[in-house]
N, C-alpha and C. Protein backbone atom coordinates (compact mmCIF):
# COMPACT_ATOMS: atom_id res chain seq x y z
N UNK A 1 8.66 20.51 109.26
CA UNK A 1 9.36 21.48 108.44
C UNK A 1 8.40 22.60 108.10
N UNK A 2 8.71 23.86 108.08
CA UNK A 2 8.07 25.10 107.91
C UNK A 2 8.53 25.58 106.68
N UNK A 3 7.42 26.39 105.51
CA UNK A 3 8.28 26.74 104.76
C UNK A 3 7.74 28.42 104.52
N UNK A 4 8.83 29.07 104.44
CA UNK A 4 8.61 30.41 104.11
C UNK A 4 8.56 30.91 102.87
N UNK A 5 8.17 31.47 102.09
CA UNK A 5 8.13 31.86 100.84
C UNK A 5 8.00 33.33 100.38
N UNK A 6 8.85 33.79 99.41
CA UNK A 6 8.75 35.04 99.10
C UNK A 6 8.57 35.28 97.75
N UNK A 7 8.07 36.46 97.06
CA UNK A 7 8.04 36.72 95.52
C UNK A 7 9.00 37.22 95.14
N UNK A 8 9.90 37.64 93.96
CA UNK A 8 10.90 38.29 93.53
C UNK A 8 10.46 38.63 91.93
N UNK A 9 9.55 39.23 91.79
CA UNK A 9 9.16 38.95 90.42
C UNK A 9 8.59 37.98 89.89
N UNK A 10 8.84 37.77 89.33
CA UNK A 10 8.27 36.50 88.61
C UNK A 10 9.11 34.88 88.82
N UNK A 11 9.76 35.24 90.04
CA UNK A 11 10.22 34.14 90.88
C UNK A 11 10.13 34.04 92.32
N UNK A 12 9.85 32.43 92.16
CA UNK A 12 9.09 31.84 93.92
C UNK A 12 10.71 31.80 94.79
N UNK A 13 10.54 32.03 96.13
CA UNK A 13 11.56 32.29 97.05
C UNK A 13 11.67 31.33 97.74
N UNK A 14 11.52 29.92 97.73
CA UNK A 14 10.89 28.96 99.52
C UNK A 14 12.23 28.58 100.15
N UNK A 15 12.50 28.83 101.28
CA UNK A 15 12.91 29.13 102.15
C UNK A 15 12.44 27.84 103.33
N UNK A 16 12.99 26.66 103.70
CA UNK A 16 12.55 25.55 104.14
C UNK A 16 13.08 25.72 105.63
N UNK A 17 12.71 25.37 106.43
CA UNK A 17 13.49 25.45 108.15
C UNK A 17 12.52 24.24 108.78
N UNK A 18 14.43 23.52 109.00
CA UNK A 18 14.36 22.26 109.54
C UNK A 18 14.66 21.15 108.88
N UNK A 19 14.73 20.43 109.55
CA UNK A 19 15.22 18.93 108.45
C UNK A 19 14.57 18.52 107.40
N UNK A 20 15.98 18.02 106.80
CA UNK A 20 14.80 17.65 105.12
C UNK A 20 15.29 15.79 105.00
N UNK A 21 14.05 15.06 105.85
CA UNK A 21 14.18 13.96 106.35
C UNK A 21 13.25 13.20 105.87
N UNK A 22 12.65 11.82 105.35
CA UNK A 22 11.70 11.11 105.49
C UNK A 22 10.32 11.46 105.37
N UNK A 23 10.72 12.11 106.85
CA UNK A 23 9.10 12.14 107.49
C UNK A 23 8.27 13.50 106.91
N UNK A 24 9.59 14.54 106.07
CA UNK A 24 8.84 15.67 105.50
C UNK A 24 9.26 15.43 103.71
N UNK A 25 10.14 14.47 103.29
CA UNK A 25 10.08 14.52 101.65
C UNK A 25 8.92 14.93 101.42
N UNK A 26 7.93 14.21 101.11
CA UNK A 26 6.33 14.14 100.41
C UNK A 26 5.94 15.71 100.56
N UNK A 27 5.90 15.78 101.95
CA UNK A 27 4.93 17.51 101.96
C UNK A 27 6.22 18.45 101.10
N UNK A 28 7.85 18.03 101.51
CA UNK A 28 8.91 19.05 100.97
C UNK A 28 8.70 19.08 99.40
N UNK A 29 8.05 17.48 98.41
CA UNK A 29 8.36 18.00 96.91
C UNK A 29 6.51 18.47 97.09
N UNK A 30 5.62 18.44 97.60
CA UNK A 30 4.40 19.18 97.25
C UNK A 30 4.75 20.07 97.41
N UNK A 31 4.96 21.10 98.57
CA UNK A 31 5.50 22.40 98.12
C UNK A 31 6.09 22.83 97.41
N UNK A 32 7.04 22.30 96.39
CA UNK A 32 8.20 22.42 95.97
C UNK A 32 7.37 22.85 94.34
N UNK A 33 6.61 21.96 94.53
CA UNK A 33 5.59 21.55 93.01
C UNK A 33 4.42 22.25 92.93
N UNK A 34 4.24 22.97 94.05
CA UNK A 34 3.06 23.78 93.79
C UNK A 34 3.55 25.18 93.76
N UNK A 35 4.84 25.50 94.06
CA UNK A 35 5.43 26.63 94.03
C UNK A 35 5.85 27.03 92.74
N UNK A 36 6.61 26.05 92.27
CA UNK A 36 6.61 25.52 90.44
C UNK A 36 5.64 25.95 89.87
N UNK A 37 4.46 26.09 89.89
CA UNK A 37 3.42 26.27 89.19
C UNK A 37 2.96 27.41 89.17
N UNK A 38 3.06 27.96 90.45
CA UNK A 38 2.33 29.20 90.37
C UNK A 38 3.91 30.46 90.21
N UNK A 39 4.91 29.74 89.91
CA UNK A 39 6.09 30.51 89.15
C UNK A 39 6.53 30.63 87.76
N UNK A 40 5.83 29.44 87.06
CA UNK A 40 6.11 28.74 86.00
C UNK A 40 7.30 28.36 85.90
N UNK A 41 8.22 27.71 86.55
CA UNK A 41 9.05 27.13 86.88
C UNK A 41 10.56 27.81 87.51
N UNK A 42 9.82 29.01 87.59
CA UNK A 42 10.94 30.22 88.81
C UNK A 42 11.36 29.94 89.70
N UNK A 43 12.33 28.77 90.37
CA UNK A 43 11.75 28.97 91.51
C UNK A 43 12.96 28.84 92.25
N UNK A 44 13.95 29.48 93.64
CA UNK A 44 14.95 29.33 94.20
C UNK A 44 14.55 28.76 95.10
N UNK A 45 15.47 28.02 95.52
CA UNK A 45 15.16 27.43 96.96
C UNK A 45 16.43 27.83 97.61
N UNK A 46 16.11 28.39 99.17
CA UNK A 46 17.33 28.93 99.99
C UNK A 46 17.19 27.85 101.19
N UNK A 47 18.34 27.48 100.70
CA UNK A 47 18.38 26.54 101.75
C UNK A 47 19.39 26.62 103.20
N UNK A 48 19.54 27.48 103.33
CA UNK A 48 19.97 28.07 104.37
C UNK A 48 19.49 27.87 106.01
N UNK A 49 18.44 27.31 105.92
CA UNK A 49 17.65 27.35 107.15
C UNK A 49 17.69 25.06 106.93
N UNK A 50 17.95 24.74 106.14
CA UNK A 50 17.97 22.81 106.10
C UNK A 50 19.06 22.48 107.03
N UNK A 51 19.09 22.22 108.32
CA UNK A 51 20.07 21.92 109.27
C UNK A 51 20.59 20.73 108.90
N UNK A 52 19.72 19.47 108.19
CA UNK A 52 20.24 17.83 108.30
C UNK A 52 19.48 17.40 106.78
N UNK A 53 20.07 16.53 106.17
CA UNK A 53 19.52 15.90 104.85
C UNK A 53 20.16 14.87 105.19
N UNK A 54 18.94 13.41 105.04
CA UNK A 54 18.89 12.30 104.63
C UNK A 54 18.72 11.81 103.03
N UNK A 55 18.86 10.49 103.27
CA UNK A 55 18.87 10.16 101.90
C UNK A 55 17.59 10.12 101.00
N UNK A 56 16.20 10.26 101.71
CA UNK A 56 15.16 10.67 101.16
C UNK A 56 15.05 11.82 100.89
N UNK A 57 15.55 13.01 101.92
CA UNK A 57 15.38 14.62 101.43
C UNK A 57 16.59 14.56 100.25
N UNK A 58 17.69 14.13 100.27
CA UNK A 58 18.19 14.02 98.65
C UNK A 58 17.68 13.35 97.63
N UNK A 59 16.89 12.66 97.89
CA UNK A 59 15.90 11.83 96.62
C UNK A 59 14.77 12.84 96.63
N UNK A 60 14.04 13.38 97.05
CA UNK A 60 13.23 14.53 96.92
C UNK A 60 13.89 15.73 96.09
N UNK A 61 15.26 16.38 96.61
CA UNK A 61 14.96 17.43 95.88
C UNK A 61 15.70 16.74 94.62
N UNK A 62 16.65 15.39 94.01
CA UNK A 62 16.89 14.86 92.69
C UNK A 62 15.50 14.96 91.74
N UNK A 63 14.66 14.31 92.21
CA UNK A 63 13.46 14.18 92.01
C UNK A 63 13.02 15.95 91.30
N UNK A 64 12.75 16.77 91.76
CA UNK A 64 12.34 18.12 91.54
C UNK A 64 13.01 18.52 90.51
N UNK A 65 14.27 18.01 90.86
CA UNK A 65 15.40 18.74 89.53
C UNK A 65 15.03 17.93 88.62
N UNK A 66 14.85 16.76 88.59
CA UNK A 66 14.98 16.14 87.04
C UNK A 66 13.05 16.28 86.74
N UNK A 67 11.97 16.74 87.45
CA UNK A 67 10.76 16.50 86.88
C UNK A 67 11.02 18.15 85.45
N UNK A 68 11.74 18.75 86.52
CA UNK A 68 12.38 20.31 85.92
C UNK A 68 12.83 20.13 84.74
N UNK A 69 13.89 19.39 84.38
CA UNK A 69 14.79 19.20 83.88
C UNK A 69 14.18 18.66 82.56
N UNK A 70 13.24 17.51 82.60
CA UNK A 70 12.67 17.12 81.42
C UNK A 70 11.53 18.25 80.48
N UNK A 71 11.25 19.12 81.08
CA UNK A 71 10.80 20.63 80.50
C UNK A 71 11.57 21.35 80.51
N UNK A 72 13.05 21.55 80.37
CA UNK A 72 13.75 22.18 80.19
C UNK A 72 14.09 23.56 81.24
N UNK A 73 13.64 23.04 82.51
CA UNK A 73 13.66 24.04 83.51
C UNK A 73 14.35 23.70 84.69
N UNK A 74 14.86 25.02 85.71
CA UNK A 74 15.70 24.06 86.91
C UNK A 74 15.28 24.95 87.96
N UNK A 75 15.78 24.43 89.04
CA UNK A 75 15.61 25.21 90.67
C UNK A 75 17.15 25.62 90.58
N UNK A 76 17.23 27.00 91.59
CA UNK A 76 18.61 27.19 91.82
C UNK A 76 18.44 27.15 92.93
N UNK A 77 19.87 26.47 93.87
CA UNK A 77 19.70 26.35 94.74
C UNK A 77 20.55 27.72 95.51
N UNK A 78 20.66 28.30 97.08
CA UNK A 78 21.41 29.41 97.61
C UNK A 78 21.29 28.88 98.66
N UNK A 79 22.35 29.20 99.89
CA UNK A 79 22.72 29.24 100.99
C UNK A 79 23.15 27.66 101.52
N UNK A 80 23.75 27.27 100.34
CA UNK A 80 23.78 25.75 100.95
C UNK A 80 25.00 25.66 101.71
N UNK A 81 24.56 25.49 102.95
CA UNK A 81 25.38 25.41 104.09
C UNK A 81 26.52 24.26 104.12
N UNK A 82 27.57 24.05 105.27
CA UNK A 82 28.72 23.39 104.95
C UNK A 82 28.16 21.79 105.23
N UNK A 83 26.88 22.00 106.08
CA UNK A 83 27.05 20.16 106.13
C UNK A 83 26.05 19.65 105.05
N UNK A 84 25.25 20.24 104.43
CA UNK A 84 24.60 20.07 103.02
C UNK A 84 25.65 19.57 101.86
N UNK A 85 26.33 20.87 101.71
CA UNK A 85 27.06 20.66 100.80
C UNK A 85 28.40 19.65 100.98
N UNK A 86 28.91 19.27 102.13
CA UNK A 86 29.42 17.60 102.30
C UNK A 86 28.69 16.24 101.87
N UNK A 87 27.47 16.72 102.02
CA UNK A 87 26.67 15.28 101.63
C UNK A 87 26.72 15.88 100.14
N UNK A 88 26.23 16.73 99.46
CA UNK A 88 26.30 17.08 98.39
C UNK A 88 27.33 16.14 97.88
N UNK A 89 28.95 16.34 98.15
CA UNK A 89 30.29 15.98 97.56
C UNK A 89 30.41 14.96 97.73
N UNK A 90 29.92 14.16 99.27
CA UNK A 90 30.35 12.77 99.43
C UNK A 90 29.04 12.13 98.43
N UNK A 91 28.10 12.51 98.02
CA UNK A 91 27.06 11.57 97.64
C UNK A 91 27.08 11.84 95.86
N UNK A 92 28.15 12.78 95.57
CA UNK A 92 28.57 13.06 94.19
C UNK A 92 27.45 13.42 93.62
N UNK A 93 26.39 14.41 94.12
CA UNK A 93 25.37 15.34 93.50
C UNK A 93 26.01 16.70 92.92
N UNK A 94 26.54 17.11 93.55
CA UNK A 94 26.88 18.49 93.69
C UNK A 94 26.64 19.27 92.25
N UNK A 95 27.32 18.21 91.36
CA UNK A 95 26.87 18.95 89.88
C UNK A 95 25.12 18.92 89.61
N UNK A 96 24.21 18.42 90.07
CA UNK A 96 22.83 18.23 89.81
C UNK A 96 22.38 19.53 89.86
N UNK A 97 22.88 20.72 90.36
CA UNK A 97 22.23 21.87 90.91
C UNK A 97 23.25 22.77 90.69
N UNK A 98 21.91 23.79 90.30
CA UNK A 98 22.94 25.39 89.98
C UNK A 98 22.83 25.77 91.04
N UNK A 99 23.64 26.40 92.24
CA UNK A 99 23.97 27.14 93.38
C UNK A 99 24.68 28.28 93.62
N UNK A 100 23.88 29.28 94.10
CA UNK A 100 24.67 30.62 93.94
C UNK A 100 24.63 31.14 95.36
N UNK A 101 25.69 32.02 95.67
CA UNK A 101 25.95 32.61 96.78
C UNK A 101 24.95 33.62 97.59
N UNK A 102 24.07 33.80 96.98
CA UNK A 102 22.80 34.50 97.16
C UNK A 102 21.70 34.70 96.96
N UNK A 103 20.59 35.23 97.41
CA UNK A 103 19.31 35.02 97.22
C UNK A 103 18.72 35.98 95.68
N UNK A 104 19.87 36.95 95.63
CA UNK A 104 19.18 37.60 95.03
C UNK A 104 20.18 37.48 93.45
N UNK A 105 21.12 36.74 93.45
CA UNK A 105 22.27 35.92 92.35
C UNK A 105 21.56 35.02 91.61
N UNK A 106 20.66 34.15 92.27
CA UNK A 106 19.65 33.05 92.26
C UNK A 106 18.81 33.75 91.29
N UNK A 107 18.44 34.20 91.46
CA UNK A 107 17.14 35.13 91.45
C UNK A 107 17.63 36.14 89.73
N UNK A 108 18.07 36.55 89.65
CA UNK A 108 18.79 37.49 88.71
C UNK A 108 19.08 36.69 87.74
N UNK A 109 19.58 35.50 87.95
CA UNK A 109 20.04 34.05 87.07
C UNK A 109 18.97 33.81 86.05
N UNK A 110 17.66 34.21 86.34
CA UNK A 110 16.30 33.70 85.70
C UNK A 110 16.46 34.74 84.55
N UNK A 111 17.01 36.07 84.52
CA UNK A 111 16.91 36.65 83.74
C UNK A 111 17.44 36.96 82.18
């Protein structure tokens, strides 16, 4: 998994391409958590580019939301594509995450 990242102010952009499987959870919440930090907890994730989620890349990003969540902070999520957001519905997450239609909706949300 590759991750791209952009600034928007005083919010982190990461941008993930490729599966969010097993074999990349661990490196997917270190990035996730070091991006956190150097945003102070800004941070969108566009997920637009996640072709496949297993049940570990959904325990990874639960995980992110609730380390968030107990400091009173969240990730928004954007571009969540149609077979994401099926597992989303069938796995009854969907409410766990704020999701907006855009990168820059996401982003504006912080304000």
């Amino acid at each position: 998994m590759e991750f791209n990242e952009q600034k928007n102010g005083a919010v982190s952009v990461i941008k993930p391409d490729g599966a969010l499987t097993e074999a990349d959870a661990s490196l997917f919440c270190s990035r996730l958590r070091e991006a956190i930090g150097e945003s102070r907890g800004r941070l969108v994730l566009d997920a637009s580019e996640i072709s496949y989620v297993d049940s570990a890349g959904l325990e990874a990003l639960l995980d992110i939301s609730e380390e968030l969540a107990e400091t009173g902070r969240v990730f928004k999520l954007t571009g969540v594509n149609e077979t994401l957001r099926e597992v989303f519905d069938l796995t009854q997450i969907t409410g766990a995450f704020e999701c907006f239609d855009d990168v820059n909706a996401a982003v504006r949300s912080f304000l």
